[in-house]
N, C-alpha and C. Protein backbone atom coordinates (compact mmCIF):
# COMPACT_ATOMS: atom_id res chain seq x y z
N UNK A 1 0.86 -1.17 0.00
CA UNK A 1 0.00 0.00 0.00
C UNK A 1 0.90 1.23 0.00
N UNK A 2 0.35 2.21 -1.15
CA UNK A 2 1.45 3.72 -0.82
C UNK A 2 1.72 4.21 0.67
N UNK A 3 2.62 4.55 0.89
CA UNK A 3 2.77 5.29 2.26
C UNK A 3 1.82 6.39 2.39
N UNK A 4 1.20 6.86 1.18
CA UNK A 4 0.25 7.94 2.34
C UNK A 4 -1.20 7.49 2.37
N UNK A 5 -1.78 6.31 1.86
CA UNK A 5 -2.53 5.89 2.33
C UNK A 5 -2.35 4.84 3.06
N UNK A 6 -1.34 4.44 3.82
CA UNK A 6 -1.49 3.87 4.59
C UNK A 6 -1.42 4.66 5.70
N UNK A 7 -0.91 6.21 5.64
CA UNK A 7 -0.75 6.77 6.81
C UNK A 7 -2.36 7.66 7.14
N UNK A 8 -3.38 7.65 5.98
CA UNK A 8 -4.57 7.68 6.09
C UNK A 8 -5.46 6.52 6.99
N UNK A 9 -4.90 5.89 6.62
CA UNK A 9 -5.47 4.62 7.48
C UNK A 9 -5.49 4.40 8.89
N UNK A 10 -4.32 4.89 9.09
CA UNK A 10 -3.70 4.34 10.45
C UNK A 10 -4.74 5.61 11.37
N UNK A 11 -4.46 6.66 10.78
CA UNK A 11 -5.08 7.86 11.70
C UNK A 11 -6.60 7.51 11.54
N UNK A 12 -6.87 8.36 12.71
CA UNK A 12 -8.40 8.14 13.37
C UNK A 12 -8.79 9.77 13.59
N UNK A 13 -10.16 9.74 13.02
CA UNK A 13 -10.63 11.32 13.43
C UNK A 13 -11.41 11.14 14.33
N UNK A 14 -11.34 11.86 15.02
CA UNK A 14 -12.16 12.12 16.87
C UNK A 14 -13.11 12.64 16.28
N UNK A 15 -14.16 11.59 16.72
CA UNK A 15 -15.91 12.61 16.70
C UNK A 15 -15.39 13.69 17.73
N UNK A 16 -16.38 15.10 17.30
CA UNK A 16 -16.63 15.62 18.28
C UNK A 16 -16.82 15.22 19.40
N UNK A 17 -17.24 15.98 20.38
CA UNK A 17 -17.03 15.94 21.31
C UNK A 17 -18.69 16.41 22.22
N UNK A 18 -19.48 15.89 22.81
CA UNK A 18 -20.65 16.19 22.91
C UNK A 18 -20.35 16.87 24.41
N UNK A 19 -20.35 17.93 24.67
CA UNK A 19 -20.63 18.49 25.85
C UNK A 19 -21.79 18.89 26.74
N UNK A 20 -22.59 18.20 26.19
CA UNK A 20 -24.31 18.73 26.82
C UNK A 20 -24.95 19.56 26.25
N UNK A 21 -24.35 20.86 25.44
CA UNK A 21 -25.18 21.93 25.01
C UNK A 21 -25.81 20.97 23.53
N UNK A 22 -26.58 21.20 23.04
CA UNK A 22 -27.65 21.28 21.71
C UNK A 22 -27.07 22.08 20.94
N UNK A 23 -27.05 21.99 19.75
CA UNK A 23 -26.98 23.11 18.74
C UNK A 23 -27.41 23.99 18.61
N UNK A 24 -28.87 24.01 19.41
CA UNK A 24 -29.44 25.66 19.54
C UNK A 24 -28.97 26.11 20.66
N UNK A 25 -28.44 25.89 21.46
CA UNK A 25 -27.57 26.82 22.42
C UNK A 25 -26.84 27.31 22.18
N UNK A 26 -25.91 27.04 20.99
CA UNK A 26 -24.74 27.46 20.46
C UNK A 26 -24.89 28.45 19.44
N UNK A 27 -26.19 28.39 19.34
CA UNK A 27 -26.77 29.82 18.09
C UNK A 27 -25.94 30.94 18.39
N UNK A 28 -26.03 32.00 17.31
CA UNK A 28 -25.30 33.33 17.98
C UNK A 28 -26.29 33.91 18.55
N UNK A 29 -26.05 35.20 18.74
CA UNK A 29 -26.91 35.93 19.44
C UNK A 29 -27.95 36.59 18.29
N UNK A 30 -29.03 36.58 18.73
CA UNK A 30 -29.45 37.54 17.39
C UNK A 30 -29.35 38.98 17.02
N UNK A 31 -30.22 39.33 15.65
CA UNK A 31 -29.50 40.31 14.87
C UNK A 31 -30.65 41.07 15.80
N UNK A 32 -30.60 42.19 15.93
CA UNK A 32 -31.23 43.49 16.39
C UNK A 32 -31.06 44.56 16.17
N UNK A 33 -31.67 45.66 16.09
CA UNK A 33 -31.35 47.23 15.54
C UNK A 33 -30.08 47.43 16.82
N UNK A 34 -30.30 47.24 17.92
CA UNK A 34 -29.31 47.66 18.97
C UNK A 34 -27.57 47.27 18.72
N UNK A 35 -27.76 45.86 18.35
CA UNK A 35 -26.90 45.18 18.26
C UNK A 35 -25.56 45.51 16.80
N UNK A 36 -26.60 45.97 15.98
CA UNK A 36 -26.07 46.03 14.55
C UNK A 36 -25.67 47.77 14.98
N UNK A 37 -26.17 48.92 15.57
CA UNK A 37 -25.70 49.97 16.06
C UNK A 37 -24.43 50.07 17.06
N UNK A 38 -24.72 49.34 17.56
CA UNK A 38 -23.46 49.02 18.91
C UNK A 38 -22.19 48.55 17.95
N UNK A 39 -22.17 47.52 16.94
CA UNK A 39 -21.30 46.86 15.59
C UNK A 39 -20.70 48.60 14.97
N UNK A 40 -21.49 48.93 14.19
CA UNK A 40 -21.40 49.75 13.45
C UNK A 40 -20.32 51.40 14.60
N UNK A 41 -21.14 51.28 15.54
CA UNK A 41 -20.24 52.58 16.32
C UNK A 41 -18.79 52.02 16.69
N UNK A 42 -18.55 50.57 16.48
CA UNK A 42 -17.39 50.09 17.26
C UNK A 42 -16.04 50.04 15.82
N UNK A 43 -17.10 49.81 14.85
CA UNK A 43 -16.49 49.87 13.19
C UNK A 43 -15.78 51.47 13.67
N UNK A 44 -16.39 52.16 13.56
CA UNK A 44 -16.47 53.81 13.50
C UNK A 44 -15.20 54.34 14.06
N UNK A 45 -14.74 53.34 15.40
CA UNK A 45 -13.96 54.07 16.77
C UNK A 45 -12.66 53.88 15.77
N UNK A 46 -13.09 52.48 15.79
CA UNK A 46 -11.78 51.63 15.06
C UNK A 46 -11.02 51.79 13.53
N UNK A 47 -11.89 52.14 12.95
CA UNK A 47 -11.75 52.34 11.32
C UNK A 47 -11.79 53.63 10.74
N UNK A 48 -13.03 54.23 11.19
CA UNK A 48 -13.39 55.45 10.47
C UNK A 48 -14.76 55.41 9.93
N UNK A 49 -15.27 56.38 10.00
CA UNK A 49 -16.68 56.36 9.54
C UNK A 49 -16.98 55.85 7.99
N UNK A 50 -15.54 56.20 7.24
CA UNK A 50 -15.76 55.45 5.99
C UNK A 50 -16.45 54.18 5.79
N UNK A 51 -15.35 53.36 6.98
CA UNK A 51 -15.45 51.95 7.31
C UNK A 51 -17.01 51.06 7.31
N UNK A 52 -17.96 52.09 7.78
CA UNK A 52 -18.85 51.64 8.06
C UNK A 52 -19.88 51.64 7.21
N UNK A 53 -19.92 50.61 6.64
CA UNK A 53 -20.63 49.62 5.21
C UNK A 53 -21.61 48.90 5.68
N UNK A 54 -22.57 48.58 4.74
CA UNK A 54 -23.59 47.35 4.83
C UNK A 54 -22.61 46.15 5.26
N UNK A 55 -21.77 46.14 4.14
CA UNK A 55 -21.31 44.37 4.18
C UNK A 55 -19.95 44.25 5.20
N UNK A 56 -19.53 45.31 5.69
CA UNK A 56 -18.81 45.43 6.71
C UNK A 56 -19.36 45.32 7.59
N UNK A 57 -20.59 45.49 8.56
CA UNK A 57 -21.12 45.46 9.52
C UNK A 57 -21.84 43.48 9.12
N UNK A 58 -22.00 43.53 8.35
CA UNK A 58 -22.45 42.13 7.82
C UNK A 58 -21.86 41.27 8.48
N UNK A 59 -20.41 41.86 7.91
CA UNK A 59 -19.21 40.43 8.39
C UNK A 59 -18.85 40.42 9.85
N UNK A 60 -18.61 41.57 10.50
CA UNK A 60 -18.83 42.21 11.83
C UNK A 60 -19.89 40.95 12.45
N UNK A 61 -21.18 40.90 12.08
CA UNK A 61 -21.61 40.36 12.65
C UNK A 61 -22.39 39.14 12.63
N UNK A 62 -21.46 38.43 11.47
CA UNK A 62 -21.26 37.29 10.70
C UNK A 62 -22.82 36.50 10.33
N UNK A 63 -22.85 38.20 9.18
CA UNK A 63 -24.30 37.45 8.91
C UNK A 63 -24.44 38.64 7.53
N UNK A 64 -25.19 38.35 6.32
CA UNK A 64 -25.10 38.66 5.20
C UNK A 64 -25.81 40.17 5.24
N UNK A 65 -24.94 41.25 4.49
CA UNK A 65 -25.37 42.29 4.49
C UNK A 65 -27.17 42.69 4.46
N UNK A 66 -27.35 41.62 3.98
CA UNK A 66 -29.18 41.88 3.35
C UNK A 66 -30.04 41.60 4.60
N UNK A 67 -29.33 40.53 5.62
CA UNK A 67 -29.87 40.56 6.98
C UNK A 67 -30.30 41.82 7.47
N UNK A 68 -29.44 42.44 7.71
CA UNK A 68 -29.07 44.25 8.07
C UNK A 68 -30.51 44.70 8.17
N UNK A 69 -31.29 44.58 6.71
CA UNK A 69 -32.21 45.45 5.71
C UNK A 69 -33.55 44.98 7.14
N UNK A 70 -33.44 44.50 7.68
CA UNK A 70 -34.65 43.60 8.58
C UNK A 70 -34.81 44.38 9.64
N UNK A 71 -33.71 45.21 10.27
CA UNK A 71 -33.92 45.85 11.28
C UNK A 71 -33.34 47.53 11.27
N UNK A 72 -33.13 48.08 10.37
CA UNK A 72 -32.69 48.83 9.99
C UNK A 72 -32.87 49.46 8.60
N UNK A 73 -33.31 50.83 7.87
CA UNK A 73 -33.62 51.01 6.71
C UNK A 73 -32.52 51.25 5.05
N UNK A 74 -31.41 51.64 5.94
CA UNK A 74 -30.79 51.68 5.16
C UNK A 74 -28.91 52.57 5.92
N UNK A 75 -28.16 52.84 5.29
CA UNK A 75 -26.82 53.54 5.90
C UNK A 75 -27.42 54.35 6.99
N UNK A 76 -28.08 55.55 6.35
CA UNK A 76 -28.45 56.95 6.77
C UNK A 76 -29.21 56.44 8.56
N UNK A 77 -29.95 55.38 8.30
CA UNK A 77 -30.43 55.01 9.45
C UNK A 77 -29.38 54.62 10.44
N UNK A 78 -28.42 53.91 9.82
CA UNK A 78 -27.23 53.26 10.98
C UNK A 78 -26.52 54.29 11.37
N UNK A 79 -26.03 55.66 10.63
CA UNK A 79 -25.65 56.84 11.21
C UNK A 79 -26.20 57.34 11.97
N UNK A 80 -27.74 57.65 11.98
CA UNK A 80 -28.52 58.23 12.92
C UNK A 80 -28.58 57.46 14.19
N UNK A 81 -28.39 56.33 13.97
CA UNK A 81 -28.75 55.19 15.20
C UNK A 81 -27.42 55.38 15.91
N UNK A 82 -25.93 55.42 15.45
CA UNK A 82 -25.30 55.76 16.06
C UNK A 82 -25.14 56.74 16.86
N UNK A 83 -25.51 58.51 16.18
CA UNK A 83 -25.93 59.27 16.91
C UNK A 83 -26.43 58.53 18.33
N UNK A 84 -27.73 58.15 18.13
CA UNK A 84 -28.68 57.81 19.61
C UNK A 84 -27.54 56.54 20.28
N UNK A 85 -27.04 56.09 20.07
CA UNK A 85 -26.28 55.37 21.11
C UNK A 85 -25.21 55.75 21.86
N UNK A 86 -24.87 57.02 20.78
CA UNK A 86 -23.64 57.87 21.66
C UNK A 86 -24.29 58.58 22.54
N UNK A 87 -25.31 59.42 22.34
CA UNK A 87 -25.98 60.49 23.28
C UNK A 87 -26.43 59.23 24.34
N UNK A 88 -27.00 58.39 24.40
CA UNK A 88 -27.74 57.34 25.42
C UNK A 88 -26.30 57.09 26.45
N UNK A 89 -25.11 57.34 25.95
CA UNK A 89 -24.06 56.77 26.70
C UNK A 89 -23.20 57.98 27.70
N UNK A 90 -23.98 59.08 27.10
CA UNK A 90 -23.89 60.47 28.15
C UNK A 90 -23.62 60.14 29.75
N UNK A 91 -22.40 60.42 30.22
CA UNK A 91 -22.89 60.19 31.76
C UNK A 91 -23.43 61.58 32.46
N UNK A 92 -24.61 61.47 32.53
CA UNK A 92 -24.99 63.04 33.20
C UNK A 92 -24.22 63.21 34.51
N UNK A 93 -23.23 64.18 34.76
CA UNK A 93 -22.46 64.74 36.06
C UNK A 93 -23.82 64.73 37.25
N UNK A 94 -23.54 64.75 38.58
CA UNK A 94 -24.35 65.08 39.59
C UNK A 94 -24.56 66.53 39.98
N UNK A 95 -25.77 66.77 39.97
CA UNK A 95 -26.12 68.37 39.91
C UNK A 95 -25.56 69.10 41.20
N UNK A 96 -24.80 69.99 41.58
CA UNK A 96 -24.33 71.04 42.54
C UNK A 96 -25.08 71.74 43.43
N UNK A 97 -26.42 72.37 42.23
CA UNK A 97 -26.56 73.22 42.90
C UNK A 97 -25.98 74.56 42.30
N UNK A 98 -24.77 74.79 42.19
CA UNK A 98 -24.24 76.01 41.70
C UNK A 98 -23.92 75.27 39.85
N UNK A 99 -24.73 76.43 39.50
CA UNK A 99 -24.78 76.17 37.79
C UNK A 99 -23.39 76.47 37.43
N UNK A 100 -22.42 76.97 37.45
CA UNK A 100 -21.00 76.78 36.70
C UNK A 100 -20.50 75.60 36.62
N UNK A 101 -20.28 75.01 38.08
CA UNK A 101 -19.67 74.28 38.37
C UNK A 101 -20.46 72.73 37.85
N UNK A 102 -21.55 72.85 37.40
CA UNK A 102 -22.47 71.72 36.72
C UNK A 102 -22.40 71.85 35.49
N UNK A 103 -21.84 73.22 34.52
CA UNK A 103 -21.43 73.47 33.63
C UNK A 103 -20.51 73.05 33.01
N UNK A 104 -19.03 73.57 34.70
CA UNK A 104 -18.17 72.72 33.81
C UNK A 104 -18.05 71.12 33.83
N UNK A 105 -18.71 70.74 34.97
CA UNK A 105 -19.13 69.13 34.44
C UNK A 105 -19.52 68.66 33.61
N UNK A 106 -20.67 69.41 33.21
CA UNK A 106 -20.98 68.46 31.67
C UNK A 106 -20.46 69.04 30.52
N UNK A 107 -19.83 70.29 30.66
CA UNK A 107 -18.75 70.25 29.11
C UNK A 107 -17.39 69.34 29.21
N UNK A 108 -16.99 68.43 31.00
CA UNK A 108 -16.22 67.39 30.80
C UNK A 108 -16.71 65.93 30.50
N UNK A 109 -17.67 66.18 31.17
CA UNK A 109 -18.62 64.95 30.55
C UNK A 109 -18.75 64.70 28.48
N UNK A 110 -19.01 65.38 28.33
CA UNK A 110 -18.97 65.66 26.84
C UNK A 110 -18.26 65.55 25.78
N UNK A 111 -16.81 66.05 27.03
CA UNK A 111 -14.94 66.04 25.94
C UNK A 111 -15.30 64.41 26.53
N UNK A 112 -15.06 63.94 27.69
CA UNK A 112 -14.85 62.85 27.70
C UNK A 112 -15.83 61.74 26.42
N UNK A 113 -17.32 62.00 26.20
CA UNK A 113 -17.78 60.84 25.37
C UNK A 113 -16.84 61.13 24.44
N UNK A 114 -16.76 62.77 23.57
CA UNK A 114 -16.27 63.05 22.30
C UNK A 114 -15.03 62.70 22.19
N UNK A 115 -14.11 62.13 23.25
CA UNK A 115 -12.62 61.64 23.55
C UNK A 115 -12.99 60.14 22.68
N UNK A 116 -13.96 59.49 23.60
CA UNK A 116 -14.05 57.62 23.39
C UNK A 116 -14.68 57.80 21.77
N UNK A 117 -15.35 58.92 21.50
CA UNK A 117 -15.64 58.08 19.88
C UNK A 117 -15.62 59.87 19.13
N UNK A 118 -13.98 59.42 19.15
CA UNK A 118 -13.72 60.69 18.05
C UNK A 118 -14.33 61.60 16.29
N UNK A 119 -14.75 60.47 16.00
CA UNK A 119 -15.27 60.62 14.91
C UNK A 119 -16.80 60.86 14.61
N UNK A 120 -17.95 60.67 15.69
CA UNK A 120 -19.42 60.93 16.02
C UNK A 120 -19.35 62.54 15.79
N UNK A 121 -18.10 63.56 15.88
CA UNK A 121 -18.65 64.97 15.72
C UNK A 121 -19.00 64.88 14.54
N UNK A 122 -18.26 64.23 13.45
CA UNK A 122 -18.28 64.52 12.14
C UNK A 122 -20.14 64.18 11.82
N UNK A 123 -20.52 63.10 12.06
CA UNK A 123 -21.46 62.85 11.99
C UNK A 123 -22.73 63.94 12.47
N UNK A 124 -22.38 64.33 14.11
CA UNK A 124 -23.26 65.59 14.22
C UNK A 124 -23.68 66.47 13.41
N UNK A 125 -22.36 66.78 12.47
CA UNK A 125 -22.15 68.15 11.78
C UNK A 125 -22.52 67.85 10.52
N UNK A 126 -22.66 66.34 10.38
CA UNK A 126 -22.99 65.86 8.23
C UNK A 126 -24.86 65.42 8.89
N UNK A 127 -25.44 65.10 10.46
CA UNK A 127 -26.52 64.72 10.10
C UNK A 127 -27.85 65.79 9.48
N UNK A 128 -28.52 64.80 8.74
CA UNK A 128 -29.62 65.13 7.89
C UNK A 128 -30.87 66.01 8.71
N UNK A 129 -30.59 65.31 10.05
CA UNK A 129 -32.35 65.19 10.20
C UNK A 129 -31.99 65.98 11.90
N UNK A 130 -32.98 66.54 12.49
CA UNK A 130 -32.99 67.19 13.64
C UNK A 130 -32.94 66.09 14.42
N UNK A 131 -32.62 66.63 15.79
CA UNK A 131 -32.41 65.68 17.03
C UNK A 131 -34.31 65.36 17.33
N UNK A 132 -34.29 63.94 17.45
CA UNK A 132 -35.81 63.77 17.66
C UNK A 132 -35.88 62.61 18.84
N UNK A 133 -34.86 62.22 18.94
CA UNK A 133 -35.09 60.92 19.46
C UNK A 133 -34.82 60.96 21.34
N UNK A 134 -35.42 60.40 21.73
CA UNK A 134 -34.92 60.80 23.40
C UNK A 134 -33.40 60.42 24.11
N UNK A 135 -32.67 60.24 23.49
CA UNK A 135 -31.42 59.48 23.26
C UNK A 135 -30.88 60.81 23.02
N UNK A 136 -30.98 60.94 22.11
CA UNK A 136 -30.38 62.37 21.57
C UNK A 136 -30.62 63.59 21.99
N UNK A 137 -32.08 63.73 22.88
CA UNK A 137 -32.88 64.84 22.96
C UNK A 137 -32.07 65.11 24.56
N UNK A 138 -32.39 64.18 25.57
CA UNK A 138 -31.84 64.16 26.87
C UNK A 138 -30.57 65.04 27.30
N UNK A 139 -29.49 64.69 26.64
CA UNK A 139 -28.05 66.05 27.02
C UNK A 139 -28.55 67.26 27.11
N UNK A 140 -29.29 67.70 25.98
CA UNK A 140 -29.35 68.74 25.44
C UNK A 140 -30.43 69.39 26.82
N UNK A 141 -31.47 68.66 26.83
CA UNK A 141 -32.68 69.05 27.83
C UNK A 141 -31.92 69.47 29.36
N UNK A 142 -30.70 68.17 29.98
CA UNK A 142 -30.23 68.99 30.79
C UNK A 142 -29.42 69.54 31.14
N UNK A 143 -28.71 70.18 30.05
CA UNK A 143 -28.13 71.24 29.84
C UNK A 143 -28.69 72.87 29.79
N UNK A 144 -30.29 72.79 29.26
CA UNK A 144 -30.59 73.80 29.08
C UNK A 144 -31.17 73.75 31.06
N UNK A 145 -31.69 72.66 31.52
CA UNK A 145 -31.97 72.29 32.67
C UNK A 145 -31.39 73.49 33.88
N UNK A 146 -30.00 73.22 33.04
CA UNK A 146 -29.08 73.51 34.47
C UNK A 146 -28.92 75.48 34.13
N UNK A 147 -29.12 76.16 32.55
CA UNK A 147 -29.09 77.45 32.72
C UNK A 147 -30.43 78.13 32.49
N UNK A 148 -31.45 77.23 32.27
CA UNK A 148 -32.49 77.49 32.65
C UNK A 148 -32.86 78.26 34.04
């Protein structure tokens, strides 16, 4: 017999290995508007807003760009959605009492988000559509809150 089928022979492939879980336990997680936003802002930190594609977020989240289309309408939507996940991630400072000093808290509050995801100003400044969403709406409300 040739030597490399006999060295086919000799070897043995190990079944898997059954550990208790089912195959549906092992599913991924599913696709969600949250999930595919959270993908897409992490593309953003890392890459550049260029970066952030249908079929890049696809592979991101190892599932075919056209999935995407199910929870989400199109780019313009995943930009906007980013917007609302950055503003949702606001840490509002603890109020003073004396409005400067809550002032200058949340203009550090602010450098700090605009520190972790450098590239969301650009987006502020290219979006389409007014702030509508309560995500987005919230900074702003207590900010005016505090010189109100």
């Amino acid at each position: 017999m040739p030597e490399k089928l006999e060295h086919l022979e000799n070897s043995s492939v190990e079944p898997p290995q059954d550990d208790g879980e089912s195959s549906t336990a092992r599913r991924r997680e599913p696709l969600t508007r949250e999930r595919i936003l959270r993908a897409a802002l992490q593309v953003m930190d890392a890459e550049g807003l260029e970066a952030v594609t249908m079929r890049r977020l696809g592979r991101e989240l190892g599932v075919e760009a056209m999935s995407l289309y199910n929870h989400v309408a199109d780019k313009e939507a995943i930009l906007e959605g980013i917007l609302e996940v950055v503003m949702d991630d606001f840490e509002f400072p603890e109020e003073t009492g004396d409005w400067e000093a809550d002032v200058r808290a949340g203009a550090r509050a602010w450098r700090r988000l605009m520190t972790a995801h450098p590239t969301v100003i650009a987006l502020f400044a290219e979006s389409k559509h007014p702030a509508s969403s309560p995500e987005r709406l919230r900074p702003m409300e207590w900010a005016f809150e505090i010189l109100g």
